[in-house]
N, C-alpha and C. Protein backbone atom coordinates (compact mmCIF):
# COMPACT_ATOMS: atom_id res chain seq x y z
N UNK A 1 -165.56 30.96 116.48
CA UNK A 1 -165.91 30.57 117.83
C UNK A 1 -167.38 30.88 118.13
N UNK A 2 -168.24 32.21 117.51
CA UNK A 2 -169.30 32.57 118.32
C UNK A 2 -170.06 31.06 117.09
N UNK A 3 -169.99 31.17 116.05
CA UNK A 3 -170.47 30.11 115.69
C UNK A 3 -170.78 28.20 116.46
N UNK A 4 -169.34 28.51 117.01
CA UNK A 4 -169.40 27.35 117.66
C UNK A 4 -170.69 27.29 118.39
N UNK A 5 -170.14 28.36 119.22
CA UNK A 5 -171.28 28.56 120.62
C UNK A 5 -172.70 28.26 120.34
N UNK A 6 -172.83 28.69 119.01
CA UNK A 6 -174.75 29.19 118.74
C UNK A 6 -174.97 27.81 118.31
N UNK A 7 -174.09 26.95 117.19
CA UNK A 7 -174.32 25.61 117.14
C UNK A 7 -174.81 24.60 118.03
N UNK A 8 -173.70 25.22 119.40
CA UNK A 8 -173.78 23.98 120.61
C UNK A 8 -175.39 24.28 121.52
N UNK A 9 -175.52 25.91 121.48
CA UNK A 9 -176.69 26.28 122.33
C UNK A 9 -177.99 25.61 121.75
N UNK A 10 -177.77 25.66 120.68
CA UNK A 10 -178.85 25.13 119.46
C UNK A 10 -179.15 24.10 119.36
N UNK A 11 -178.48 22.78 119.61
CA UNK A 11 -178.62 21.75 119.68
C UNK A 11 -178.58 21.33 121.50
N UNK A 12 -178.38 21.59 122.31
CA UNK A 12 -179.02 21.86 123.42
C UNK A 12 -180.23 22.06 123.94
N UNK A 13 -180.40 23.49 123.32
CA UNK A 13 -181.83 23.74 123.28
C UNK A 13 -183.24 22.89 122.40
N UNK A 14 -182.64 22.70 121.07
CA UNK A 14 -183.82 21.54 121.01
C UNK A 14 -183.35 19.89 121.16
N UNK A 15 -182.61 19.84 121.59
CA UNK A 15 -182.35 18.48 122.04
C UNK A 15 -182.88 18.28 124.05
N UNK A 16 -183.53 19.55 124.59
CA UNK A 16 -183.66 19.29 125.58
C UNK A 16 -185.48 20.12 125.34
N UNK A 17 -186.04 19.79 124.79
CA UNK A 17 -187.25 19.78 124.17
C UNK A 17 -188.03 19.03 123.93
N UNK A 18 -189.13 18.72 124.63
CA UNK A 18 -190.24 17.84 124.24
C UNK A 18 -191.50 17.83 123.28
N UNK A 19 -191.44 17.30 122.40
CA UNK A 19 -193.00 17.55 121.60
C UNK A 19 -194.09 16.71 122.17
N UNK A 20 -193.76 15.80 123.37
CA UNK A 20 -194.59 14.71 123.57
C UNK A 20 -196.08 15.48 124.41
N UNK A 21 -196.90 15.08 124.00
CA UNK A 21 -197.82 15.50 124.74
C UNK A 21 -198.10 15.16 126.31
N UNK A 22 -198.13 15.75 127.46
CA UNK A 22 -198.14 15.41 128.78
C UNK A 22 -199.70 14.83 129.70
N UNK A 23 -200.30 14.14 129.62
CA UNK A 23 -202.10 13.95 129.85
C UNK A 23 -201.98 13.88 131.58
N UNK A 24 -202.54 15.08 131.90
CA UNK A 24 -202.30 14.95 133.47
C UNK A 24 -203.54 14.48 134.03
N UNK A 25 -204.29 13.64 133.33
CA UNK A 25 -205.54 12.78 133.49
C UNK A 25 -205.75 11.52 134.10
N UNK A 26 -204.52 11.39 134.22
CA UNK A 26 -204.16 9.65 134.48
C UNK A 26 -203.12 9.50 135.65
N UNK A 27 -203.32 8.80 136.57
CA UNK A 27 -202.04 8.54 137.01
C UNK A 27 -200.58 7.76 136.13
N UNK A 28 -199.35 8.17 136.75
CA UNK A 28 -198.74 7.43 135.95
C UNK A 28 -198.40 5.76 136.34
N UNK A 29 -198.84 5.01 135.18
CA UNK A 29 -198.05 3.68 135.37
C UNK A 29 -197.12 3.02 134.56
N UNK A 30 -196.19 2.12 134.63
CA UNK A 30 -195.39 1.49 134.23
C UNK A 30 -196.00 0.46 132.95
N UNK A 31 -196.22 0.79 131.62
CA UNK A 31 -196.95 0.08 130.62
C UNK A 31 -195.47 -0.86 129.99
N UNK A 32 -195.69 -2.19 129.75
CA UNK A 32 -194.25 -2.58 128.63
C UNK A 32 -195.27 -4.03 128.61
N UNK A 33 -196.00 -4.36 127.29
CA UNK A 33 -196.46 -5.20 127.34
C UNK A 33 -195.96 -5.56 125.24
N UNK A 34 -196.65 -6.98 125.50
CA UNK A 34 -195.93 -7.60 124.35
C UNK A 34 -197.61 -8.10 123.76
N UNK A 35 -197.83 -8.34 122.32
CA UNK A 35 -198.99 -8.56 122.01
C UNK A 35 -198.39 -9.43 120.33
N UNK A 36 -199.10 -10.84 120.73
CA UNK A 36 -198.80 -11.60 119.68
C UNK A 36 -199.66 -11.67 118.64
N UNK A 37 -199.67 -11.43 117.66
CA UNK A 37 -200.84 -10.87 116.52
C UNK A 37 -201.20 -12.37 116.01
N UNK A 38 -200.56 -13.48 116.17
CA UNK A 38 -201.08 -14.63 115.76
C UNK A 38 -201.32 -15.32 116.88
N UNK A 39 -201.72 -15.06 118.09
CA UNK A 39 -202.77 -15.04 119.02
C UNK A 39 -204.28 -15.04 117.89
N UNK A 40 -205.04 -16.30 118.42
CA UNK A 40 -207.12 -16.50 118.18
C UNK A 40 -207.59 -14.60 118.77
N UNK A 41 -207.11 -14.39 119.98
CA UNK A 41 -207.89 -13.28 120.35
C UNK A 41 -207.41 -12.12 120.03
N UNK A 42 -205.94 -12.19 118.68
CA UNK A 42 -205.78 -10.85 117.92
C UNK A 42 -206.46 -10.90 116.71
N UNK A 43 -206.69 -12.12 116.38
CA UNK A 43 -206.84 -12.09 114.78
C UNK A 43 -207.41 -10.71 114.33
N UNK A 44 -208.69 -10.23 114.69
CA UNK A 44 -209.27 -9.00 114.19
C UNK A 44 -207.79 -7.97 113.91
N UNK A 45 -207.25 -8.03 114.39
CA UNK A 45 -205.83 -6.88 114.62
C UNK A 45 -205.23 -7.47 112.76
N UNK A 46 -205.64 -8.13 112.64
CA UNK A 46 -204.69 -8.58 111.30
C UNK A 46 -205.22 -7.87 110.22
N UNK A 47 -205.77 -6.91 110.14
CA UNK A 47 -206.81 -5.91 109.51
C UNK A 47 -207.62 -4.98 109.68
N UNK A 48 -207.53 -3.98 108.58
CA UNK A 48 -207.53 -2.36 108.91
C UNK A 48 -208.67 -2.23 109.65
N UNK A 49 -208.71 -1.34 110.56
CA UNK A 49 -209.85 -1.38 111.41
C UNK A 49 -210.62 -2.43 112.44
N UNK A 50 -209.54 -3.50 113.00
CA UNK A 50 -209.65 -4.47 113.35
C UNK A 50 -209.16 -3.90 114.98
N UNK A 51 -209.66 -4.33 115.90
CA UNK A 51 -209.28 -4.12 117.35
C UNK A 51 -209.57 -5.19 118.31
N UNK A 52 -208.51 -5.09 119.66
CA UNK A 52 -208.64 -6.37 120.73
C UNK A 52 -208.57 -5.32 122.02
N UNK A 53 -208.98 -5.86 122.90
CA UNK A 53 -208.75 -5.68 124.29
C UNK A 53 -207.50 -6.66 124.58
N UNK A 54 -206.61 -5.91 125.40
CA UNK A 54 -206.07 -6.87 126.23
C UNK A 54 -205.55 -6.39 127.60
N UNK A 55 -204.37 -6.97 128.54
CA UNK A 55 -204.24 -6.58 129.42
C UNK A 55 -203.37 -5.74 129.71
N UNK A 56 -202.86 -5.01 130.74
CA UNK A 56 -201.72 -3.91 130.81
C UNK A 56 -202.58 -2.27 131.21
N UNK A 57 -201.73 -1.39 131.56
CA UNK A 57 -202.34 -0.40 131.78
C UNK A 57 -203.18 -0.39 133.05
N UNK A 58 -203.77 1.06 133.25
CA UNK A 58 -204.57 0.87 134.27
C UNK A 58 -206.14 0.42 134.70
N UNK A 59 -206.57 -0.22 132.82
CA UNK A 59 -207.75 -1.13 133.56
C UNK A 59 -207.81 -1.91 131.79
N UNK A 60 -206.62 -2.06 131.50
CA UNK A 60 -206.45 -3.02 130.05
C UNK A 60 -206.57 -1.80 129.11
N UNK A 61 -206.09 -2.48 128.19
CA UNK A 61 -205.40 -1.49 126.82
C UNK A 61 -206.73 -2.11 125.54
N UNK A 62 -207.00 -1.03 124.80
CA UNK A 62 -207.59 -1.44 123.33
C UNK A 62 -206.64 -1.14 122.00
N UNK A 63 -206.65 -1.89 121.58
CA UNK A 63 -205.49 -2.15 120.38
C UNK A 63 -206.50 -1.83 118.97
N UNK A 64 -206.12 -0.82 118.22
CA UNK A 64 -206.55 -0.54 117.36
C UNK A 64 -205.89 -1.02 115.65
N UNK A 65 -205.85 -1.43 114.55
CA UNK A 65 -205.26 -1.29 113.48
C UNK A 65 -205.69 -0.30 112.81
N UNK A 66 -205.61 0.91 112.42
CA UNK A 66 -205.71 2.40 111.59
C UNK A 66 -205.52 2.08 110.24
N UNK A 67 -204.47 0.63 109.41
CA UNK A 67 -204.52 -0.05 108.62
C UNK A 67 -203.07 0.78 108.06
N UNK A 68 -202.51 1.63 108.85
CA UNK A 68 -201.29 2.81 108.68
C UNK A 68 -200.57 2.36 109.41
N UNK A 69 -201.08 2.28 111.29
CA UNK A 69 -200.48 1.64 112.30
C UNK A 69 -200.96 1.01 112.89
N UNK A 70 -200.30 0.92 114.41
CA UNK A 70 -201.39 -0.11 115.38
C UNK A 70 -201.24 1.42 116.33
N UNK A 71 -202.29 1.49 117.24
CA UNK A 71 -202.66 2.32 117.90
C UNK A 71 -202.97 1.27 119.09
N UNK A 72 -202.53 2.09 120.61
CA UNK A 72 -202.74 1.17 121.97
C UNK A 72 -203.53 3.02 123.08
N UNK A 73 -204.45 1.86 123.45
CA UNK A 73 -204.59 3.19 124.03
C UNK A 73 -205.36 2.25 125.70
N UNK A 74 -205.33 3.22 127.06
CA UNK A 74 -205.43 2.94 128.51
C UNK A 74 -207.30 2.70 127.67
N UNK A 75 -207.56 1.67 128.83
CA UNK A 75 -209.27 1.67 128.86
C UNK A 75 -209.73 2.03 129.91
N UNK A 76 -208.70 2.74 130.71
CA UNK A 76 -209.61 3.56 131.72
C UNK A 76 -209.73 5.41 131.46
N UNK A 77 -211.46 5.36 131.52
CA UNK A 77 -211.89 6.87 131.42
C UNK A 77 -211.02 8.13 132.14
N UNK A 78 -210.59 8.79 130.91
CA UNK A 78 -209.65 10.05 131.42
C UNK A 78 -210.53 10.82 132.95
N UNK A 79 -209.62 10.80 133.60
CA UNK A 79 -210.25 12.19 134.90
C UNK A 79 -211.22 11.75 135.33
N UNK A 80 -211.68 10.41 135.61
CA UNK A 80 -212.34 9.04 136.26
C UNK A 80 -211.62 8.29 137.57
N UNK A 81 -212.42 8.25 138.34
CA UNK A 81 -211.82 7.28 139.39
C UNK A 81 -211.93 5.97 138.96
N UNK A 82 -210.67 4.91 139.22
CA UNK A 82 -211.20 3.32 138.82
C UNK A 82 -212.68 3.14 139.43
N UNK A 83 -213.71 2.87 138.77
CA UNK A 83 -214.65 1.68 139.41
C UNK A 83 -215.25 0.70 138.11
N UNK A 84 -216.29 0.28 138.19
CA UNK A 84 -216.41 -0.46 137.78
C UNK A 84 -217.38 -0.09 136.17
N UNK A 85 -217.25 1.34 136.52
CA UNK A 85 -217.94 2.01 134.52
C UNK A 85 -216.88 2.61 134.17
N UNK A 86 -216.17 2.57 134.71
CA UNK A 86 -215.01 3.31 134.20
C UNK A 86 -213.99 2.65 133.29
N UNK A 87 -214.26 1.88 133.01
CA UNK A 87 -213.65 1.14 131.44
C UNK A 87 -214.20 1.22 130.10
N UNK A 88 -213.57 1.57 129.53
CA UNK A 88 -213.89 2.50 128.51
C UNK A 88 -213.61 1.09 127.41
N UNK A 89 -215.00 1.42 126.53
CA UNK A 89 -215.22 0.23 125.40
C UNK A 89 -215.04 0.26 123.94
N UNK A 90 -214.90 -0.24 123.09
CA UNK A 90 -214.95 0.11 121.31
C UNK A 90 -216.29 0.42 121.30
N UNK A 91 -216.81 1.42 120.51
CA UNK A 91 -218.23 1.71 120.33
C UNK A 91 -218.52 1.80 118.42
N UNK A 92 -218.80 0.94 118.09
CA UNK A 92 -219.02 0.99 116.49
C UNK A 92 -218.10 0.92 115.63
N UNK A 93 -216.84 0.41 116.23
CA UNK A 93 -215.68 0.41 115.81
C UNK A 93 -214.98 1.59 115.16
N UNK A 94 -215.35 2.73 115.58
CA UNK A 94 -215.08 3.75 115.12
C UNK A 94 -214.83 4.85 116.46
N UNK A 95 -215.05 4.50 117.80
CA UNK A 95 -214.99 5.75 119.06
C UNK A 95 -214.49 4.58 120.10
N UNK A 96 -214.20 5.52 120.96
CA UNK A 96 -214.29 4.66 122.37
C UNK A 96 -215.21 5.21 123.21
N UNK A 97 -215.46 4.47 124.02
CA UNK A 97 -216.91 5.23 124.86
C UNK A 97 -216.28 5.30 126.28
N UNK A 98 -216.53 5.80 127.27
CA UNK A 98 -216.54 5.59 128.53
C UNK A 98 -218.07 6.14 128.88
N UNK A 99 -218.25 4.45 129.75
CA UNK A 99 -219.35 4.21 130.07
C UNK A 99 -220.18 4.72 131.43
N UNK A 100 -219.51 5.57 131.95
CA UNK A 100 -219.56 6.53 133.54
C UNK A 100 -220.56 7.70 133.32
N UNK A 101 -219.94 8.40 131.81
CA UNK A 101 -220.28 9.43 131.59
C UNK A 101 -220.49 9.58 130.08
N UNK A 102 -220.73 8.38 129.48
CA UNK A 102 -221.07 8.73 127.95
C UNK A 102 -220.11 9.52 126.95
N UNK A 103 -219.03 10.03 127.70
CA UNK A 103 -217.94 10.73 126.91
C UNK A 103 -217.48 9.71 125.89
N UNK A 104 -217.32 10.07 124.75
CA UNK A 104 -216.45 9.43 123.52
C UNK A 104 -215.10 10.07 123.58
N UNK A 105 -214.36 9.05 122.46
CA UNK A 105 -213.08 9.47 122.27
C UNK A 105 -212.64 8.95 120.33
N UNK A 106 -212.42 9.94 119.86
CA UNK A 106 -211.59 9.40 118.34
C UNK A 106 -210.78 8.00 118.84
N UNK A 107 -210.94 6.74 117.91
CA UNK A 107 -210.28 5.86 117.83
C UNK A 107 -208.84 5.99 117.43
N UNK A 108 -208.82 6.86 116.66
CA UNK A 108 -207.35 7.45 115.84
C UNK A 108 -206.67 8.13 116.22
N UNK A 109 -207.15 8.84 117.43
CA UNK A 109 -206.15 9.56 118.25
C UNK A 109 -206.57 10.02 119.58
N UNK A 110 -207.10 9.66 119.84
CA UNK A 110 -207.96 9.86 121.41
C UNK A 110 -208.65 10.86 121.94
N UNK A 111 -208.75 11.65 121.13
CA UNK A 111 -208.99 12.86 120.97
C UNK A 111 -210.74 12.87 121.48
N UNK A 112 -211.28 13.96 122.15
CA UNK A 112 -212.29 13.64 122.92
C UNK A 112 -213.31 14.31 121.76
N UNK A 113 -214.59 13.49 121.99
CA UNK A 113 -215.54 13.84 120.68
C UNK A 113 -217.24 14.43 121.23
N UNK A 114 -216.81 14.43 122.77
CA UNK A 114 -217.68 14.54 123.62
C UNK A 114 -217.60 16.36 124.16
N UNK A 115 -218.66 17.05 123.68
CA UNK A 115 -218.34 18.78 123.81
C UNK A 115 -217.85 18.84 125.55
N UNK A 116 -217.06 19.36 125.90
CA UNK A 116 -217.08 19.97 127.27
C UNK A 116 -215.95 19.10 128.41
N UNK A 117 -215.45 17.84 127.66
CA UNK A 117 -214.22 17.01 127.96
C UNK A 117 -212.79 17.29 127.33
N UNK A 118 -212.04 17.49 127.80
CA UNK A 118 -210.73 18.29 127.98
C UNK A 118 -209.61 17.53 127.45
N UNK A 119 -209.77 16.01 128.03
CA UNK A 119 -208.65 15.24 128.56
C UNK A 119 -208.80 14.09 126.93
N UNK A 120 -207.48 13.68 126.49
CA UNK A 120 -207.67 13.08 125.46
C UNK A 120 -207.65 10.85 126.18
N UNK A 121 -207.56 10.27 125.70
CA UNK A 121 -207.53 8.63 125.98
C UNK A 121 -205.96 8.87 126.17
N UNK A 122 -205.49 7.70 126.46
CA UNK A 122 -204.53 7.93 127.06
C UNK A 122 -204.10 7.17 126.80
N UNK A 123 -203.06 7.26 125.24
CA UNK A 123 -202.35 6.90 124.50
C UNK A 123 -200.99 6.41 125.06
N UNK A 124 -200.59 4.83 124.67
CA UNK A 124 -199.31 4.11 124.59
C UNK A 124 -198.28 4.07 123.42
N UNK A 125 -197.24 3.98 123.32
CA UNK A 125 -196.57 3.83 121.93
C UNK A 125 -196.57 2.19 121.81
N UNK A 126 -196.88 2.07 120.64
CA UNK A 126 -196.78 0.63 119.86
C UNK A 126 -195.90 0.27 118.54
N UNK A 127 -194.42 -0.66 119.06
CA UNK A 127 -193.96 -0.73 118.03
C UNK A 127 -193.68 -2.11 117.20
N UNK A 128 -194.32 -2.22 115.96
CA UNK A 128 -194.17 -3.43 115.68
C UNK A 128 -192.89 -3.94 115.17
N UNK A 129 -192.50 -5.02 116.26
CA UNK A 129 -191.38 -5.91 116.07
C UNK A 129 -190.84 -6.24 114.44
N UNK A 130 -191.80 -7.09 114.15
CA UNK A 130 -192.08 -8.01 113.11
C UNK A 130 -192.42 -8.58 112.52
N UNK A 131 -193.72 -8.07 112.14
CA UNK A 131 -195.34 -7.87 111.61
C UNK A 131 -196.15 -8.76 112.41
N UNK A 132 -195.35 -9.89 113.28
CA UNK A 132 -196.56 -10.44 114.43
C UNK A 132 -196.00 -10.31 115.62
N UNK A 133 -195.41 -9.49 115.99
CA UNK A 133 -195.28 -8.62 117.29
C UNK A 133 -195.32 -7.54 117.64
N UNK A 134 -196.25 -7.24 118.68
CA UNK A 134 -196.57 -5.30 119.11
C UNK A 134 -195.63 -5.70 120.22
N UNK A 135 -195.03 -4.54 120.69
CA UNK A 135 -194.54 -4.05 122.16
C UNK A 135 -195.43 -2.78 122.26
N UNK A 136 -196.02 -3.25 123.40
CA UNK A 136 -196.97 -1.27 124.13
C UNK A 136 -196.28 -0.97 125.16
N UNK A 137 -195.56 0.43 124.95
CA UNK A 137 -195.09 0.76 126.16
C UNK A 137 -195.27 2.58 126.24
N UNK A 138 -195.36 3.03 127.47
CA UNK A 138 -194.83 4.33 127.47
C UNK A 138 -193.78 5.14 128.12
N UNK A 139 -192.52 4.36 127.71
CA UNK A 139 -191.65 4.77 128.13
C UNK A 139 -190.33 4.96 126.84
């Protein structure tokens, strides 16, 4: 019986556990977007290190290929008010920039590359359908 117990507490306990990272940088919005890779304005996406803008999120999403996965990430600058620099761009195909404040971000994981910025990009999950369909969502 005490076995039982420690089994059931155990799977409780990490079944009511999150590893997800929480970015309290952003407001939250409702992301569920669909991205057709044989779309003219994905083609770059059809290869490693290939990226698109598109729409969704709170000021459009940048779609990365890592050539491992697809990576989706918000193009609006973490801990930024919307205006109009606050969309954050591909910079050398290798960072993202936000253009407000010159802060960078790792393409590969959003991770801030800029000394003294806190807040990482503000990562979507992307799952590919069927090698020419993304779904971005974060839910």
């Amino acid at each position: 019986m005490k076995k039982f117990l420690f089994l059931v507490s155990t799977i409780l306990i990490l079944g009511c556990t999150s590893n997800s990272v929480v970015n309290d940088c952003f407001p939250f919005i409702t992301v569920n977007e669909s991205v057709n890779l044989d779309l003219p304005q994905f083609i770059d996406l059809q290869v490693p290190g290939g990226w698109a803008y598109t729409s969704g999120g709170l000021q459009g999403l940048i779609i990365y290929n890592s050539g491992l996965q697809f990576k989706a990430f918000d193009r609006s600058c973490p801990g930024q008010n919307i205006s109009s620099c606050s969309q954050m761009i591909v910079d050398s195909n290798l960072k993202i920039l936000c253009q407000c404040n010159d802060s960078e971000f790792n393409i590969l994981n959003g991770a801030p590359l800029t000394e003294g910025v806190n807040c990482f990009a503000n990562e979507y999950l992307v799952e590919n359908l069927n090698g020419s369909l993304l779904r971005i969502t974060n839910f």
